[in-house]
Protein backbone atom coordinates (compact mmCIF):
# COMPACT_ATOMS: atom_id res chain seq x y z
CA UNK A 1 95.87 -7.36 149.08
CA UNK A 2 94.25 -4.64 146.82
CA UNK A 3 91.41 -2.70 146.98
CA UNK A 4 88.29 -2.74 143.68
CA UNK A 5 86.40 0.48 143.99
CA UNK A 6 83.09 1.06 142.41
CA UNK A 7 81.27 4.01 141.78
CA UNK A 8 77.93 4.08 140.94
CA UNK A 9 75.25 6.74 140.18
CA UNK A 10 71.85 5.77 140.75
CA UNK A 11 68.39 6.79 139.76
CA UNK A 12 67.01 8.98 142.97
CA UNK A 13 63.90 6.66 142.82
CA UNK A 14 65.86 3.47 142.88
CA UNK A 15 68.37 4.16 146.03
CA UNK A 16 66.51 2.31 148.23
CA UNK A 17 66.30 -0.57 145.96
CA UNK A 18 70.11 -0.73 145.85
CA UNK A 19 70.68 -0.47 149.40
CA UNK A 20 68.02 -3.13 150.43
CA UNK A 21 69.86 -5.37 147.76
CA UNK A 22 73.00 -4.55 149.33
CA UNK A 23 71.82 -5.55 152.29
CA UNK A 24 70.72 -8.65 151.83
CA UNK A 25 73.70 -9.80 149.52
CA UNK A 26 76.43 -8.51 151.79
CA UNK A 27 77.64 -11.14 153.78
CA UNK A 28 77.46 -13.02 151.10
CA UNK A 29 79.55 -10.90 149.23
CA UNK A 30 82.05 -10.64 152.43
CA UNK A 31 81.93 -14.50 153.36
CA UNK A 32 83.05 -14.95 148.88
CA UNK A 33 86.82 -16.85 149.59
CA UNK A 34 89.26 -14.15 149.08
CA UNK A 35 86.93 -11.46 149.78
CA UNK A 36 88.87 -9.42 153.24
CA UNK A 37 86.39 -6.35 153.73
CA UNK A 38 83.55 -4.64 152.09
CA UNK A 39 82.31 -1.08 152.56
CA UNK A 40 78.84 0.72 151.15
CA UNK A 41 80.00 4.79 151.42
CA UNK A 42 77.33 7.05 150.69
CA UNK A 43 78.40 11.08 148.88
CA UNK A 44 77.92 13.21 151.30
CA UNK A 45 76.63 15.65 148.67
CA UNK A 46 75.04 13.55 145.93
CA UNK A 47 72.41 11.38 147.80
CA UNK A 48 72.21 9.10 144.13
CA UNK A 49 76.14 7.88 144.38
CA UNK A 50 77.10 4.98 146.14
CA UNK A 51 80.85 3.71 146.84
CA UNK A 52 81.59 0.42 147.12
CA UNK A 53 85.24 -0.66 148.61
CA UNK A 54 86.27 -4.45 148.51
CA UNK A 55 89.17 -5.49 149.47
CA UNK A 56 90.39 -8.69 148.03
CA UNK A 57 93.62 -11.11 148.70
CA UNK A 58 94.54 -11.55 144.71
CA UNK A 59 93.20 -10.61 141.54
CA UNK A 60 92.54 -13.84 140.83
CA UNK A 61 89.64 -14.29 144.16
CA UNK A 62 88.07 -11.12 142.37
CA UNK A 63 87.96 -12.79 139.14
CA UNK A 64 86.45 -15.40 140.70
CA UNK A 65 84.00 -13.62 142.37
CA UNK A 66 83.13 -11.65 139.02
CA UNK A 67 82.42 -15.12 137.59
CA UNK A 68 80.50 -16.06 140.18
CA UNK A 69 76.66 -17.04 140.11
CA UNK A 70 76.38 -14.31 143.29
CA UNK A 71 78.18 -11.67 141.44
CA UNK A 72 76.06 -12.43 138.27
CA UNK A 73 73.12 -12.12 139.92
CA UNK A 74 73.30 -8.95 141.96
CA UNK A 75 75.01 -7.30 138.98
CA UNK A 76 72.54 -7.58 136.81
CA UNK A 77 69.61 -6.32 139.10
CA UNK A 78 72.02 -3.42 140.02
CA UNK A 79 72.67 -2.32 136.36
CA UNK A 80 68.95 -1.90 136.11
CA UNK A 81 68.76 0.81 138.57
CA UNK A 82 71.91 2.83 137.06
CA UNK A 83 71.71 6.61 136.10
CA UNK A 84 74.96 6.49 134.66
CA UNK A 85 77.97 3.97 133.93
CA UNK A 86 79.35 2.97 136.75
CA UNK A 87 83.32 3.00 137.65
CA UNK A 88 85.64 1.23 138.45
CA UNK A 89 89.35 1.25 140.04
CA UNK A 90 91.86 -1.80 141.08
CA UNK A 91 94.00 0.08 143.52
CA UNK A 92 96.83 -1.26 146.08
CA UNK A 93 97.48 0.64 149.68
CA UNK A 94 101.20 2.64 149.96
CA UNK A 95 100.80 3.53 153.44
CA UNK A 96 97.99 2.94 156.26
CA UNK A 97 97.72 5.28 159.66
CA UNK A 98 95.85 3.27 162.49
């Protein structure tokens, strides 16, 4: 299992946009085979970025995802409400405290 993290910075007028897209694509997102978790974290300091954190079985269910109709779609009414390019970061867990 790995983790993709995403930042994004968005416009201050289109926040709410993003979130009520996020909202109604998340389960979707969650239920996408291979998909194990997803998280929306908010900056604590800069109300414009948004964190996503998805945590997927392979690299190959995230590529799968990525060429997915559902991906396709929400990405491309996200990228219109950018302020800057997002990032991006395939990362794997060393060590977990429960």
């Amino acid at each position: 299992m790995f983790i993709r993290i995403v930042k994004m910075k968005f416009k201050e007028a289109n926040c709410a946009a993003f979130e009520a897209n996020f909202d109604k694509n998340k389960d979707k997102i969650r239920a996408f085979p291979g998909c194990k978790r997803l998280e929306l974290l908010h900056d604590r300091n800069d109300p414009t970025i948004y964190f996503t954190y998805s945590y997927w079985n392979e690299d190959e269910d995230l590529e799968n995802y990525r060429n997915s109709d559902l991906f396709k779609s929400v990405w491309a009414y996200t990228k219109t409400l950018f302020d800057a390019k997002p990032e991006a970061w395939s990362v794997d867990q060393r060590d977990v405290i429960v």
